[in-house]
Every structure is written in structure tokens, then in C-alpha cells.
C-alpha atoms as a PDB file:
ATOM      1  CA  UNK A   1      41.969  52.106  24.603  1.00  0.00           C
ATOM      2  CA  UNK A   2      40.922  48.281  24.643  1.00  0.00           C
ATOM      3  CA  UNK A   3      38.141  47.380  22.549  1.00  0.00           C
ATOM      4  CA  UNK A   4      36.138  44.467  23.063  1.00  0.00           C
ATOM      5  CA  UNK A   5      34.807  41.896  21.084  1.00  0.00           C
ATOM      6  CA  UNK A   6      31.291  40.979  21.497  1.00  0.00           C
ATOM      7  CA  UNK A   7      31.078  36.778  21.176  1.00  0.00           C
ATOM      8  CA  UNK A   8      27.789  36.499  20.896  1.00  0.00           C
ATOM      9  CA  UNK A   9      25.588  36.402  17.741  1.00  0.00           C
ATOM     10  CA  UNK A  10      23.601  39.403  16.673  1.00  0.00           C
ATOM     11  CA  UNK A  11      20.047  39.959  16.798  1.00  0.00           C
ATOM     12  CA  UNK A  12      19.832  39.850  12.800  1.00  0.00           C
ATOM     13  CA  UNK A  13      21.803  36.726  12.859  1.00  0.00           C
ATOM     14  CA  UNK A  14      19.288  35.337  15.103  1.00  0.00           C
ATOM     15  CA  UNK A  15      16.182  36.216  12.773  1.00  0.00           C
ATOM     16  CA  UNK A  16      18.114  34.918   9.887  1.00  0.00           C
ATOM     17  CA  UNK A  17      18.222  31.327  11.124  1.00  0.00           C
ATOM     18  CA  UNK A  18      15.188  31.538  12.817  1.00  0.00           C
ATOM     19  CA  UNK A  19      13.211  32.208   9.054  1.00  0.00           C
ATOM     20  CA  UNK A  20      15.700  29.562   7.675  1.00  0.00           C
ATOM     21  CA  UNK A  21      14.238  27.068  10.220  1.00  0.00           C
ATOM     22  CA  UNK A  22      10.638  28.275   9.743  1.00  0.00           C
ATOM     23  CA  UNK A  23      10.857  27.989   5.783  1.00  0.00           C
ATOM     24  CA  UNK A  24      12.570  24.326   5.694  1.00  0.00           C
ATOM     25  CA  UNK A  25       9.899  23.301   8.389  1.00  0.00           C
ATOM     26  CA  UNK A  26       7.350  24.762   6.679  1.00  0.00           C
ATOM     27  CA  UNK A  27       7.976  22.266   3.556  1.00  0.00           C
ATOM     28  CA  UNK A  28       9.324  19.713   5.425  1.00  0.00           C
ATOM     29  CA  UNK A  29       6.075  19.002   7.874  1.00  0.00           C
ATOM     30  CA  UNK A  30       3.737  18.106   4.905  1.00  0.00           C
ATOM     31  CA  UNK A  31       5.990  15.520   3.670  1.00  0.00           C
ATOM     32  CA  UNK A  32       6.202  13.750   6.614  1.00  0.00           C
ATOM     33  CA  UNK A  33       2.375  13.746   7.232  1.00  0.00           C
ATOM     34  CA  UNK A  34       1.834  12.534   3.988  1.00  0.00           C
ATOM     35  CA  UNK A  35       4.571   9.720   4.852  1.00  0.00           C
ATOM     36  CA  UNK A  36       2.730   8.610   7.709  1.00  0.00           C
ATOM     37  CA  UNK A  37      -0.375   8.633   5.825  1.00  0.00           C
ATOM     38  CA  UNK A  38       0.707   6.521   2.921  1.00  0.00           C
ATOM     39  CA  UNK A  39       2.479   4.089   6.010  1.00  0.00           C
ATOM     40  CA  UNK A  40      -1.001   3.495   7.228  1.00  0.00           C
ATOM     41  CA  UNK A  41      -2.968   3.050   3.953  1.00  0.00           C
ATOM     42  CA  UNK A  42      -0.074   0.777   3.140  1.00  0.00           C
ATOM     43  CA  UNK A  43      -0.210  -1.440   6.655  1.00  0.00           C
ATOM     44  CA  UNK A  44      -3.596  -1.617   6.069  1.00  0.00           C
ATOM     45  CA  UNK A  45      -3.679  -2.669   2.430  1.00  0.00           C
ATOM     46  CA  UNK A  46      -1.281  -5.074   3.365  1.00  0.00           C
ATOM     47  CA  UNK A  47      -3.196  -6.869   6.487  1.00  0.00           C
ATOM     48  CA  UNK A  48      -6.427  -6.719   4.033  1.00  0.00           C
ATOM     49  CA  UNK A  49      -4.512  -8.527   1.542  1.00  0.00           C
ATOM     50  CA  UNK A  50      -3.747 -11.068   4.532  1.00  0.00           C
ATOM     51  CA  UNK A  51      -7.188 -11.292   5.333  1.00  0.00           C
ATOM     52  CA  UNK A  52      -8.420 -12.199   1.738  1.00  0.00           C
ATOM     53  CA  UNK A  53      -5.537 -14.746   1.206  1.00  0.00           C
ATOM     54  CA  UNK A  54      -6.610 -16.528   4.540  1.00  0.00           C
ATOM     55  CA  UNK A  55     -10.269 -16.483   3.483  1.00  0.00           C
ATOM     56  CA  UNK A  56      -9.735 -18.069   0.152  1.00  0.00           C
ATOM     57  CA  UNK A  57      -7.210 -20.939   2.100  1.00  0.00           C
ATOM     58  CA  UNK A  58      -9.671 -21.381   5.363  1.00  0.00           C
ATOM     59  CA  UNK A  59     -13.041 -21.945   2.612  1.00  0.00           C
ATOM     60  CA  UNK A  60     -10.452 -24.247   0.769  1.00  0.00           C
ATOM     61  CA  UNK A  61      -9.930 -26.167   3.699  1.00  0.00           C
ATOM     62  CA  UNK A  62     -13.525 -26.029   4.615  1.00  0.00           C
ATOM     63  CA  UNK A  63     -14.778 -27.501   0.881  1.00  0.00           C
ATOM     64  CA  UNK A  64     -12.226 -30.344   1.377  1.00  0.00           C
ATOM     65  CA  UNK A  65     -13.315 -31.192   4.992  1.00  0.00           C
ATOM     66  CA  UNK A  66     -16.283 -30.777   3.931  1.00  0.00           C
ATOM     67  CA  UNK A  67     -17.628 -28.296   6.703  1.00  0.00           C
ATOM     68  CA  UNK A  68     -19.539 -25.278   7.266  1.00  0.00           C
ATOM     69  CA  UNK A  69     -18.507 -21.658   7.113  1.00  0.00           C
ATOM     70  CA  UNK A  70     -19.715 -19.434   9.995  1.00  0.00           C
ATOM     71  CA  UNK A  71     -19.611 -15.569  10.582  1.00  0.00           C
ATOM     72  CA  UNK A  72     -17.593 -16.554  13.864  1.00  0.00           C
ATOM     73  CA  UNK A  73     -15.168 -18.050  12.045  1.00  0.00           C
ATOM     74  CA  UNK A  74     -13.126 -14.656  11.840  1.00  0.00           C
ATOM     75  CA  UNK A  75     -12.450 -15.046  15.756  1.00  0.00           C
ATOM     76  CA  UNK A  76     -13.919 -12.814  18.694  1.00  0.00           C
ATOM     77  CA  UNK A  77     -12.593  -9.415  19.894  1.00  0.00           C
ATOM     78  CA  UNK A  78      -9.440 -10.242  21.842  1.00  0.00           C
ATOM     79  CA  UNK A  79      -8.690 -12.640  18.789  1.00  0.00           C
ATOM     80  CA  UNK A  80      -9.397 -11.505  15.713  1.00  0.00           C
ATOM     81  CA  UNK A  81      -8.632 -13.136  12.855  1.00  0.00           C
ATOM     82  CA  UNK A  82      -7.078 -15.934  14.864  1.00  0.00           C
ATOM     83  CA  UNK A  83      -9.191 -18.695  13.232  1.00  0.00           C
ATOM     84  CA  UNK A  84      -8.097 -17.866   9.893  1.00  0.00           C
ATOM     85  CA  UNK A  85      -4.661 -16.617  10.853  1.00  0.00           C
ATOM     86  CA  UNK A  86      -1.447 -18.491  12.350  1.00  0.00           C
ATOM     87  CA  UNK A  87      -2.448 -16.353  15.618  1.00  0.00           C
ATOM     88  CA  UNK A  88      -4.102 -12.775  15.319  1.00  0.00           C
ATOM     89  CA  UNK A  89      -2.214  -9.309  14.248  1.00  0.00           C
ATOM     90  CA  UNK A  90       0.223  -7.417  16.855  1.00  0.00           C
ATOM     91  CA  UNK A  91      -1.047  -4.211  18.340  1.00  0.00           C
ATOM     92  CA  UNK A  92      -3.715  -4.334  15.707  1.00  0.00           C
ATOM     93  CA  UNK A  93      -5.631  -1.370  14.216  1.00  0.00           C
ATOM     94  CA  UNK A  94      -8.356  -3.746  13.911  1.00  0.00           C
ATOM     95  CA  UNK A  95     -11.842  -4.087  15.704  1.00  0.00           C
ATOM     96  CA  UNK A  96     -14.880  -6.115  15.349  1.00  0.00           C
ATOM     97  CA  UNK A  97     -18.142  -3.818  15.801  1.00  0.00           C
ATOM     98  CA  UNK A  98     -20.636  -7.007  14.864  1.00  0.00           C
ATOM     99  CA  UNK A  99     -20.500 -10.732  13.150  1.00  0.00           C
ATOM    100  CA  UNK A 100     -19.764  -9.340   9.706  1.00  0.00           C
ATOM    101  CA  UNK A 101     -18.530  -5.726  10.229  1.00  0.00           C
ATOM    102  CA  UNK A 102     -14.880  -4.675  11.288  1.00  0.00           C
ATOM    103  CA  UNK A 103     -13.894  -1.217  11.851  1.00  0.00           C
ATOM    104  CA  UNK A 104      -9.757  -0.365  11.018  1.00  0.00           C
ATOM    105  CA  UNK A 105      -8.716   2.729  12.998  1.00  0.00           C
ATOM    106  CA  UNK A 106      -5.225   4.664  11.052  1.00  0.00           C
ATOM    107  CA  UNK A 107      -2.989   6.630  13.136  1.00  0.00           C
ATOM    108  CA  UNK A 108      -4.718  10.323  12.360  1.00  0.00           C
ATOM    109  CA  UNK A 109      -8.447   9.136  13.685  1.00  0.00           C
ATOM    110  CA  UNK A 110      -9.822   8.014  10.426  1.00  0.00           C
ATOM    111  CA  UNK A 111     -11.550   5.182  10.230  1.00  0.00           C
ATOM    112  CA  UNK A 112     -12.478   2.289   7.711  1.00  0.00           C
ATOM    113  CA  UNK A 113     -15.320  -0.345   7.980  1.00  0.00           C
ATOM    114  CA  UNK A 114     -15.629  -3.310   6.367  1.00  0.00           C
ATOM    115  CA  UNK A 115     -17.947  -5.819   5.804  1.00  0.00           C
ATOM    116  CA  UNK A 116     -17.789  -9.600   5.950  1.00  0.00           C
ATOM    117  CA  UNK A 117     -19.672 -12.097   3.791  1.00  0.00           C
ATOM    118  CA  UNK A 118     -19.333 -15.502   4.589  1.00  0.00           C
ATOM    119  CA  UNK A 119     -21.492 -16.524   1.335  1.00  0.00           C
ATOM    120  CA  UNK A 120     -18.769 -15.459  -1.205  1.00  0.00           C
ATOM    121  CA  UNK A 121     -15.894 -14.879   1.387  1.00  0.00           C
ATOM    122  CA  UNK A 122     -15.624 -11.527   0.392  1.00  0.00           C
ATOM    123  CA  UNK A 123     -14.305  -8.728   3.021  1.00  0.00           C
ATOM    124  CA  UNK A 124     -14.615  -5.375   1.570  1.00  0.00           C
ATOM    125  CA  UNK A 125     -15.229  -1.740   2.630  1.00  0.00           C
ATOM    126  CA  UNK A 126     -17.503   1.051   0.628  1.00  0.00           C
ATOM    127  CA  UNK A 127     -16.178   1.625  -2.444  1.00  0.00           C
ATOM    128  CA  UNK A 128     -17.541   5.185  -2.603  1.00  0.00           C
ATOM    129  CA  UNK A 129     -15.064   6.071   0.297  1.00  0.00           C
ATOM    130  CA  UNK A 130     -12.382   7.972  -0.683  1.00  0.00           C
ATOM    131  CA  UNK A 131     -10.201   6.020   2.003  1.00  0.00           C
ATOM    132  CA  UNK A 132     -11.779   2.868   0.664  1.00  0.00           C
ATOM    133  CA  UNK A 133     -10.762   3.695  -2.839  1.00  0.00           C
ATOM    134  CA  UNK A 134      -6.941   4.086  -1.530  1.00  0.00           C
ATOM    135  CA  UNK A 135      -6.806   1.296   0.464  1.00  0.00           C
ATOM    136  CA  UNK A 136      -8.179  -0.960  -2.830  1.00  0.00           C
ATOM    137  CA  UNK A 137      -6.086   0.955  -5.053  1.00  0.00           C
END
């Protein structure tokens, strides 16, 4: 009598790896949303701090020539930020809604405005914002 040898895996085998899978997704997909999420606050907190560094060196150079500061002066829509930057940001998340408000859009659909004053130079979003408050942070 020949006996044969199945070589495939059992149906309990299957399960087994199957719930394996599920459980180490199930603690791995958090962490990587939170990743991305802390990428974005952290691109953004990093092209703000750009911003406000350009500000203070364009009024600088504005005092010593001796010229006026205008709420153009941040560049138009296809350009932002080109008048105070060495050319504007790459694929920016970055929009201008008016003169003196600018809307950043992160990767999961949230979105941050913030408002432009050219009489102190300040650029700064709602501090009651919970995004806001992370990005500042």
C-alpha cells in the first residue's frame, strides 16, 4: 500500500499565519500613520521656519535700502515666496488664498492657514488650533 504525502499546507496552518499577519498589521499601521503625520508637521515647521528667517533678512535689506515693504512682496501664486526666497519651494504644500493669508495643505487633507503681517513681519497661524499648536511647538 503506497501512502502519499500531501505537500501542501493545512487549512489550520493557513489561519495561523493569516492571524499572525492580521495582529502585526494591526500594530504596525498606526505607527506608520503617525510617521507620516509627524513627516508633515515636521516639513512644514521646517519651511515656516524658512519663511520667518527670510522675512527678518528681506525687512533687513529693506531698512538698509531704505525701501518699502508690501503685502506682494511674498510673490504671486505660481511663485510663492520667490521674492523672499532664492526661488520658491518644490512641489509645495503651499497656497496663497489672499495678500496676507496662505493656506498649507499636509498629506491627510488637513489644512493650516496663516496670516501675513507686513507691519511686524510676522507670519503666523491660530494659535488655538491644535495643528497650529504642533506646528509652533
Amino acid at each position: 500500500m503506497i501512502i502519499l504525502k500531501s505537500k501542501a499546507f493545512s487549512i489550520i496552518e493557513i489561519i495561523v499565519v493569516v492571524l499572525i499577519l492580521a495582529v502585526l498589521a494591526s500594530r504596525l499601521i498606526p505607527s506608520v500613520f503617525d510617521i507620516l503625520k509627524n513627516t508633515s508637521i515636521v516639513k512644514c515647521k521646517n519651511e515656516l521656519l524658512i519663511i520667518q528667517e527670510s522675512l527678518k533678512k528681506y525687512s533687513l535689506n529693506s531698512t538698509l535700502k531704505n525701501t518699502s515693504i508690501k503685502l506682494e512682496d511674498l510673490g504671486d501664486e505660481d511663485n510663492l515666496f520667490s521674492n523672499i526666497l532664492n526661488g520658491s519651494f518644490k512641489n509645495s504644500s503651499w497656497s496663497k488664498i489672499s495678500n496676507s493669508k496662505y493656506k498649507y495643505s499636509f498629506n491627510n487633507g488637513d489644512d493650516l492657514y496663516f496670516y501675513y503681517k507686513v507691519s511686524d513681519l510676522t507670519f503666523n497661524c491660530n494659535k488655538k488650533e491644535i495643528l497650529c499648536q504642533e506646528v509652533l511647538n
